[in-house]
Structure formats: C-alpha cells, structure tokens
C-alpha atoms as a PDB file:
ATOM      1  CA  UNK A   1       0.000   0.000   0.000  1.00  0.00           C
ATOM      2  CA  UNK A   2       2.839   2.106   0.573  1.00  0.00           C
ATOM      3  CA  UNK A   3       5.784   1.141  -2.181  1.00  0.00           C
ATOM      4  CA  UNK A   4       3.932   1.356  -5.531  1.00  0.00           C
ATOM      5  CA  UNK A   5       1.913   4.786  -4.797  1.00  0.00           C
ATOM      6  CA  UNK A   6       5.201   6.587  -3.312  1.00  0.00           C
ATOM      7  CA  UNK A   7       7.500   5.108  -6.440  1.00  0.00           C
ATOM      8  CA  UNK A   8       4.389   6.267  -9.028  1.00  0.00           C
ATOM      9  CA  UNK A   9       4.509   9.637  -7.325  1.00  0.00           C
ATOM     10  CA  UNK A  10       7.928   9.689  -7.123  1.00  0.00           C
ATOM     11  CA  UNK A  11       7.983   9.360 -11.042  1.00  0.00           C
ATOM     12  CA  UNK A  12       5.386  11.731 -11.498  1.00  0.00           C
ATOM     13  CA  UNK A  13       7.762  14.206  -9.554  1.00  0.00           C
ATOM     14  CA  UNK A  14      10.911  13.640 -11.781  1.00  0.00           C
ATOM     15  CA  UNK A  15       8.924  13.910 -14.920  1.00  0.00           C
ATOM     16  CA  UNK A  16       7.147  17.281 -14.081  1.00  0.00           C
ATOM     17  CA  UNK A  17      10.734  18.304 -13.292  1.00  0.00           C
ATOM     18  CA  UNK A  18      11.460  17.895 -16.641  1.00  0.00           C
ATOM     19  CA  UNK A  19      15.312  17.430 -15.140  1.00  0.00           C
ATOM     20  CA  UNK A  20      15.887  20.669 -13.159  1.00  0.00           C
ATOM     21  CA  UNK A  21      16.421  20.761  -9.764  1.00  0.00           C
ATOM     22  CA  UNK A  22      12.962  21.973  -8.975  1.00  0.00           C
ATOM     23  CA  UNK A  23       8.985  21.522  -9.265  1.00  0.00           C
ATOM     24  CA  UNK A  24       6.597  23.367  -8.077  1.00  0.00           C
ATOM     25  CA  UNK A  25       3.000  22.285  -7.274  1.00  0.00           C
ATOM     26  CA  UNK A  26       0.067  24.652  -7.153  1.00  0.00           C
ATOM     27  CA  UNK A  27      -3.159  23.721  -5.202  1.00  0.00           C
ATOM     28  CA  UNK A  28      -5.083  26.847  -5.339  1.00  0.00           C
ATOM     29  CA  UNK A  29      -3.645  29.233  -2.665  1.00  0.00           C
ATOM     30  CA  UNK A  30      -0.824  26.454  -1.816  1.00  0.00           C
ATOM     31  CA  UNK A  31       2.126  27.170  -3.833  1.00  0.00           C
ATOM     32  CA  UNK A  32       5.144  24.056  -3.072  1.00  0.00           C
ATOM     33  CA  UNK A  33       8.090  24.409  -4.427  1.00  0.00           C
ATOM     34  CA  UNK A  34      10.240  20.897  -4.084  1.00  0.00           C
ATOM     35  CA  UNK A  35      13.955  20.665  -4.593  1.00  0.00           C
ATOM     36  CA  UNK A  36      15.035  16.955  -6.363  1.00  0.00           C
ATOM     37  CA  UNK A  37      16.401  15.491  -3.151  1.00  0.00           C
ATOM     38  CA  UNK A  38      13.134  16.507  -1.891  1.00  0.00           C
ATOM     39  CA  UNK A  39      10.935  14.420  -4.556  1.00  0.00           C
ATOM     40  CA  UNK A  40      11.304  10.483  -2.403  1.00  0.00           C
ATOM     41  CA  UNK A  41      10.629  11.484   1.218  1.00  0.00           C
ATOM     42  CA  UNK A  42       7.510  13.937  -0.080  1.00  0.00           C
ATOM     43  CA  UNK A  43       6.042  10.661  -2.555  1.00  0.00           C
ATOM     44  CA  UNK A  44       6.605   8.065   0.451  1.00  0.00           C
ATOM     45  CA  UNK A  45       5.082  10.731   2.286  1.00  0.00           C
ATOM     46  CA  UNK A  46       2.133  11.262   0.130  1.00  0.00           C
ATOM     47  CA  UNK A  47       1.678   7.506   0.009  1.00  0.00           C
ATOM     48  CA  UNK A  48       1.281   7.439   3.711  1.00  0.00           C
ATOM     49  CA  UNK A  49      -1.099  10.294   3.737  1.00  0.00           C
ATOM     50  CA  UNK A  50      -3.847   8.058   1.263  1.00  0.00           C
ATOM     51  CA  UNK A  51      -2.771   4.835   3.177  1.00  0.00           C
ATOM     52  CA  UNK A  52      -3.507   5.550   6.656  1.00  0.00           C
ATOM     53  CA  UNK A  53      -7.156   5.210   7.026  1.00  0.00           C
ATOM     54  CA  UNK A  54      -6.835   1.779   5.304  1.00  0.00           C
ATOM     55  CA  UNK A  55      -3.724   0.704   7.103  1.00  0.00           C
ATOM     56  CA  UNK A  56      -5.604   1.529  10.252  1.00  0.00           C
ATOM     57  CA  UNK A  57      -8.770  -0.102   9.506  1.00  0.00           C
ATOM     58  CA  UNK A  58      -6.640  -3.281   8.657  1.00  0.00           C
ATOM     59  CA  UNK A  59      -4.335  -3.178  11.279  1.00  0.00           C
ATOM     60  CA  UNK A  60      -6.077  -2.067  14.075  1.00  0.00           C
ATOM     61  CA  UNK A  61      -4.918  -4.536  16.771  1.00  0.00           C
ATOM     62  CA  UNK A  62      -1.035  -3.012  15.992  1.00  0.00           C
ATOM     63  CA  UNK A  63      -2.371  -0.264  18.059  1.00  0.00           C
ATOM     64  CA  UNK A  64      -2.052  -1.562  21.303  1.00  0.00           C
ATOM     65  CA  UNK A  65       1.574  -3.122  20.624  1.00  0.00           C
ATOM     66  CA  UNK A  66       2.430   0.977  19.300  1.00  0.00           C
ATOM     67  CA  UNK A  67       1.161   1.542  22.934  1.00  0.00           C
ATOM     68  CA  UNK A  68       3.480  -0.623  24.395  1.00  0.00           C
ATOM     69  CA  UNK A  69       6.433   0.199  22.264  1.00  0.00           C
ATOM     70  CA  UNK A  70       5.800   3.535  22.919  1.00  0.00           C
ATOM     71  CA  UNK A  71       5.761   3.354  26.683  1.00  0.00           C
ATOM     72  CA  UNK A  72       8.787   1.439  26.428  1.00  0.00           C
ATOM     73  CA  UNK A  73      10.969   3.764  24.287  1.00  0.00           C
ATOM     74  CA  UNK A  74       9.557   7.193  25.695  1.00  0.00           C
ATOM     75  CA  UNK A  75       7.080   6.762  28.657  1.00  0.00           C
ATOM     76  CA  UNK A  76       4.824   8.347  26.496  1.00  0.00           C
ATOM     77  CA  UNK A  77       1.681   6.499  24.645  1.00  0.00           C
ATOM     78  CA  UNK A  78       2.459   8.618  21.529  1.00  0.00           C
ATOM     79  CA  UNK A  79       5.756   7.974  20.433  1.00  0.00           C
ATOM     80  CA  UNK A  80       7.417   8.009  16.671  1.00  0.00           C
ATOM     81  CA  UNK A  81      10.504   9.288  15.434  1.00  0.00           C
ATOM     82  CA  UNK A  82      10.672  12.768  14.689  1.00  0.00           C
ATOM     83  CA  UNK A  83      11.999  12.539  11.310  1.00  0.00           C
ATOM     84  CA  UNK A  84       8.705  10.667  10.086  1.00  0.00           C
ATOM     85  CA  UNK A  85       5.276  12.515  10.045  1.00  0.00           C
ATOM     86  CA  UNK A  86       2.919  10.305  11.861  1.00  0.00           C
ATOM     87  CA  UNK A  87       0.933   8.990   8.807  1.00  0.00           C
ATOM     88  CA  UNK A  88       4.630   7.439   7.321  1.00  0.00           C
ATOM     89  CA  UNK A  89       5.300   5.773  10.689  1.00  0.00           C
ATOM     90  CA  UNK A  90       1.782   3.691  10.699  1.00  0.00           C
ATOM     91  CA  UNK A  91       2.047   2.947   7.237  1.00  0.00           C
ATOM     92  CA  UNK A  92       5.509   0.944   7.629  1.00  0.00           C
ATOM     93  CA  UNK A  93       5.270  -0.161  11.218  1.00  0.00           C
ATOM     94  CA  UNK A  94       1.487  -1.195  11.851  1.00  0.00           C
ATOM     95  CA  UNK A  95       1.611  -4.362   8.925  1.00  0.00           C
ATOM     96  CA  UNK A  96       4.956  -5.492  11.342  1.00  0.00           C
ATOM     97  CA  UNK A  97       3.479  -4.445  14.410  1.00  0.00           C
ATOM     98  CA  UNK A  98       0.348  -6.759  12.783  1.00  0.00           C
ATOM     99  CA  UNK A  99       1.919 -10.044  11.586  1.00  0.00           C
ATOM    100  CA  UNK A 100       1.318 -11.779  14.695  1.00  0.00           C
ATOM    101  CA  UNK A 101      -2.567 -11.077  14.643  1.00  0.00           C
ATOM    102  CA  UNK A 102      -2.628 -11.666  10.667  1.00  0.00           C
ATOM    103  CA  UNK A 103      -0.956 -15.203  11.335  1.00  0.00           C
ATOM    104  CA  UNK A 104      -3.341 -16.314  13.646  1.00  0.00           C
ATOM    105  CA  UNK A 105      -6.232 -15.009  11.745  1.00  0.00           C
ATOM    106  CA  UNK A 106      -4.686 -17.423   9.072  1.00  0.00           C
ATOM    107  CA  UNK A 107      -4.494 -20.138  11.182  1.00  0.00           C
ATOM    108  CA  UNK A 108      -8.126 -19.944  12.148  1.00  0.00           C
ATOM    109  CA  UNK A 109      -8.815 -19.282   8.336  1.00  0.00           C
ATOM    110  CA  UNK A 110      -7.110 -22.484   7.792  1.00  0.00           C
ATOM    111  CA  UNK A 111      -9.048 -24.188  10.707  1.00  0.00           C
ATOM    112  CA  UNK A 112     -12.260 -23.372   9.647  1.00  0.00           C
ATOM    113  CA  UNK A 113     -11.764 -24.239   5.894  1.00  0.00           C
ATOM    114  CA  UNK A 114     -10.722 -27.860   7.729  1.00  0.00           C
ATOM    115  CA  UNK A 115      -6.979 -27.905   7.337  1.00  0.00           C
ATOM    116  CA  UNK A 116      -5.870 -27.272  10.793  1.00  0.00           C
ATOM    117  CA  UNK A 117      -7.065 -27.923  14.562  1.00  0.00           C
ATOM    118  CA  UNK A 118      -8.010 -25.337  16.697  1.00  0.00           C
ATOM    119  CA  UNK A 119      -7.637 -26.505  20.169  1.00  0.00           C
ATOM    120  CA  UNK A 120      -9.635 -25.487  22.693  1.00  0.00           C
ATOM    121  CA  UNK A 121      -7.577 -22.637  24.193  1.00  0.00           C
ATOM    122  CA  UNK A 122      -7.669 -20.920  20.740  1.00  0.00           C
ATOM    123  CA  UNK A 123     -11.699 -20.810  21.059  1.00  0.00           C
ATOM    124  CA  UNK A 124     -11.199 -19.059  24.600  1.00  0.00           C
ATOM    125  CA  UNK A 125      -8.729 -16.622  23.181  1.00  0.00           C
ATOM    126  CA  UNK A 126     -10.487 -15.842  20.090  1.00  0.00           C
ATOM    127  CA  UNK A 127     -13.497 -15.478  22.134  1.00  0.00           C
ATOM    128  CA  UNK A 128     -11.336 -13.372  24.633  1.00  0.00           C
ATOM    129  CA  UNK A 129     -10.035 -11.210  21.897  1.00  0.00           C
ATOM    130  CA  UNK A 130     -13.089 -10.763  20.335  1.00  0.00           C
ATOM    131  CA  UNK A 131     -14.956  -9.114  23.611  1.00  0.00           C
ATOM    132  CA  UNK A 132     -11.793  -7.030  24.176  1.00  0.00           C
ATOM    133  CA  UNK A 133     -11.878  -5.462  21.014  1.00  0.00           C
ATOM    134  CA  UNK A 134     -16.037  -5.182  20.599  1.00  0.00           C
ATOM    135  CA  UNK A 135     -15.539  -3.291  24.129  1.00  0.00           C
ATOM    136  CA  UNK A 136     -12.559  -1.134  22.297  1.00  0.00           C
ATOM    137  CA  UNK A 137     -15.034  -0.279  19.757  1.00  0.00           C
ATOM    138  CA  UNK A 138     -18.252   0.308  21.724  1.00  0.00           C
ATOM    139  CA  UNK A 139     -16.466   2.424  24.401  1.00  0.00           C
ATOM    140  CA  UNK A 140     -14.650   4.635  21.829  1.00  0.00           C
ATOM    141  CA  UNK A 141     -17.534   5.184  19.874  1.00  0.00           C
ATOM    142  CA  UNK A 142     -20.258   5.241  22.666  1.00  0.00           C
ATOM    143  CA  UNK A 143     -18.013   6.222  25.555  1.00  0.00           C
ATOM    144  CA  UNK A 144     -16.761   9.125  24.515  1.00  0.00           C
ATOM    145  CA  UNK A 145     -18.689  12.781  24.725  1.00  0.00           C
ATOM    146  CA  UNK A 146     -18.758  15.198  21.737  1.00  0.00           C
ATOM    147  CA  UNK A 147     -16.328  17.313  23.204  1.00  0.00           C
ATOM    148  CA  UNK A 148     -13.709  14.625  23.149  1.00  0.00           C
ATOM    149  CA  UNK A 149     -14.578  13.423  20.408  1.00  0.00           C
ATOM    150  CA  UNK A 150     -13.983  16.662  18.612  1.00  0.00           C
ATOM    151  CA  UNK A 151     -10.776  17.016  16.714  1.00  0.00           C
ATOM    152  CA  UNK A 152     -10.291  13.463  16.492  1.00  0.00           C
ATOM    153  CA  UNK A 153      -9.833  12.778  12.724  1.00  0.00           C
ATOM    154  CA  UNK A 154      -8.488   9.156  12.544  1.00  0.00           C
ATOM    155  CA  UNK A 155     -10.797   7.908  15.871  1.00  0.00           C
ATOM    156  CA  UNK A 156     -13.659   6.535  13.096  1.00  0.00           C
ATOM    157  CA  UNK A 157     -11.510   4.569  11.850  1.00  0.00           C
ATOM    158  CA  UNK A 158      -9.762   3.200  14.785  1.00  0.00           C
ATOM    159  CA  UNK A 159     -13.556   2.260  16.160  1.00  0.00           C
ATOM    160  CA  UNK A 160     -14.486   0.316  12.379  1.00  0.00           C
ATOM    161  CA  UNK A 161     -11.361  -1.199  12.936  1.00  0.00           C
ATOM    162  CA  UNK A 162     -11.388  -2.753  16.709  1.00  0.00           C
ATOM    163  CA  UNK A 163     -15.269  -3.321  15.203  1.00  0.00           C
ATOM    164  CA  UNK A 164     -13.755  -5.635  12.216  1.00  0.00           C
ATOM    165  CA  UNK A 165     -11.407  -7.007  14.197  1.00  0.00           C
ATOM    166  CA  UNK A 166     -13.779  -7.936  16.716  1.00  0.00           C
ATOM    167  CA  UNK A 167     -15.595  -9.724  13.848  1.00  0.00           C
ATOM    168  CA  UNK A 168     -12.401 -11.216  12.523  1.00  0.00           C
ATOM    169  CA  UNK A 169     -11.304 -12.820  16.129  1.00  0.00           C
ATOM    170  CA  UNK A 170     -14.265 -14.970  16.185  1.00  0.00           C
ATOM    171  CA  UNK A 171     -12.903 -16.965  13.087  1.00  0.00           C
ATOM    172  CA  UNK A 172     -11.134 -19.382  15.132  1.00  0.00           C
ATOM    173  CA  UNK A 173     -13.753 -20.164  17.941  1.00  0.00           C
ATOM    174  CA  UNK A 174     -16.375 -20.721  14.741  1.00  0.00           C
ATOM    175  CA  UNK A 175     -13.595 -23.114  13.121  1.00  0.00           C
ATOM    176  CA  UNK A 176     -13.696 -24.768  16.620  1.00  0.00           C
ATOM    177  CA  UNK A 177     -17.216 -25.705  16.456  1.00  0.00           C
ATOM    178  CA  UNK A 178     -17.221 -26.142  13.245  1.00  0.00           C
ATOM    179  CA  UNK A 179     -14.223 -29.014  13.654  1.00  0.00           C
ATOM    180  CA  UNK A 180     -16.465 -30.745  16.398  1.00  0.00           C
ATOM    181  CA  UNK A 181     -19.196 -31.603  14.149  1.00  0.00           C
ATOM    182  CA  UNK A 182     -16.580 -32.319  11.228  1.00  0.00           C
ATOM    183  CA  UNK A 183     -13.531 -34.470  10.945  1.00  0.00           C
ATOM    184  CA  UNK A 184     -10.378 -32.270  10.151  1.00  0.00           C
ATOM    185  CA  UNK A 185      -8.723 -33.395   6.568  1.00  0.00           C
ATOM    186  CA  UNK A 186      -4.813 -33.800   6.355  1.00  0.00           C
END
C-alpha cells in the first residue's frame, strides 16, 4: 500500500521536473516548491497520507503493541521518530506491528476451511479477543462525549477497525465448532 503509490509519485515528480532541480506544485492558494532530493521522502510521504485510514482499519490490533512500544521507548503512549510525520510511521510499522494477529487469523482461516485444529484454548482466546476489542469499539464510539470526540480525525476509523477485528477474532472459535461436528482433513 505504501511502495507502488510513493515510487508512481515519485515518477510523477521527476517527470514534471522535466530534469531541473525543482517543481513546483500549485493547489489553489498552496504554492510548493520541491527541490530533487526533496521528490522520495515527499512521494513516500504522500503515500502514507492516502494509506492511513486503510492501514488503520486493517491493522487495528497493531495499536495496542504501538502503545506498548511507545511506553517502552519514551514513557509516552504517543511515540514516533521525529523525522517521520505520523501517517509514514503507521504505514511501515502497523503491517509489522500486525503479523502476529494476521498469522493467527490465518491459522483460524485455515481451521475453519478444515486444514488445521483449533484446540480449545484458541476458542477461549479468540473469544477473549473478540470481547476485548467489541468493548474497544463500543467504548470509543459510545463512551466518549462530543467534546472529546472533537478534533479526532483518525478515531472513526480506529472504532471500524477494533469493530472488524472484533468480527475477525471470532474466526477461530467458529472453526472450533465447526471441527467438532466435522472431521479435520490432512
């Protein structure tokens, strides 16, 4: 989501350069004027900026590890380095931060379509993980007033994401039923 958009804007960059050392972009008022050594971090950049809802919605649960990592690193819950603009630093770091979830979404994906067991403490945590992240959603979208809610840009998309996630969780408790009333097949 991030590599083909920044390297296509990238190009689009060098060619309206038409090989000076400059381009400038005009949005009505806005008047940018980029130097070449400018033209990579402002595409990755721009990437970031049109990937961040979706990275968020997708990678929702990389939230609470950011948290952590965070707290860790700075004793702050909003940490990121300074040299990236916050959209640049979800777009590379929630998919890592994510991998763990995605892998055992996939192994309840494989579980339900028969291919794999789900034991029983898998049900319990997907059922766990499921309530933790339907509360998430519920309390950020029901428990917060207007006035905190105000400002807060990116917080839909956090909530539709702990809300598909919350979906998504129950995937391996529903393979675990599922593998009771049918034999698994090597």
């Amino acid at each position: 989501m991030l590599i083909a958009p920044s390297a296509f804007f990238y190009l689009r960059l060098r060619n309206a350069a038409h090989g000076a050392g400059t381009v400038t972009i005009e949005s009505g008022d806005l008047v940018i004027t980029l130097q070449s050594g400018e033209f990579l971090s402002t595409a990755i950049q721009g990437a970031a900026l049109r990937a961040e809802k979706p990275v968020i919605l997708l990678n929702a649960p990389a939230v609470i590890v950011e948290v952590i990592v965070s707290l860790v690193v700075s004793q702050t819950v909003d940490w990121h380095p300074a040299s990236l603009m916050w959209p640049t630093w979800r777009a590379l770091i929630y998919p890592i931060y994510a991998v763990p979830i995605w892998f055992y979404l996939g192994r309840g994906i494989d579980a339900l379509w028969g291919h794999r067991v789900v034991r029983r403490r898998d049900a319990v945590i997907s059922l766990l993980l499921a309530a933790i992240f339907a509360t998430l959603a519920c309390g950020f979208r029901f428990g917060l007033t207007q006035a905190e809610r105000q400002d807060q840009d990116l917080l839909q998309w956090f909530i539709e994401g702990f809300a598909l996630w919350a979906a998504l969780f129950t995937v391996p408790f529903f393979a675990w039923i599922r593998q009771r009333t049918r034999p698994v097949v090597s």
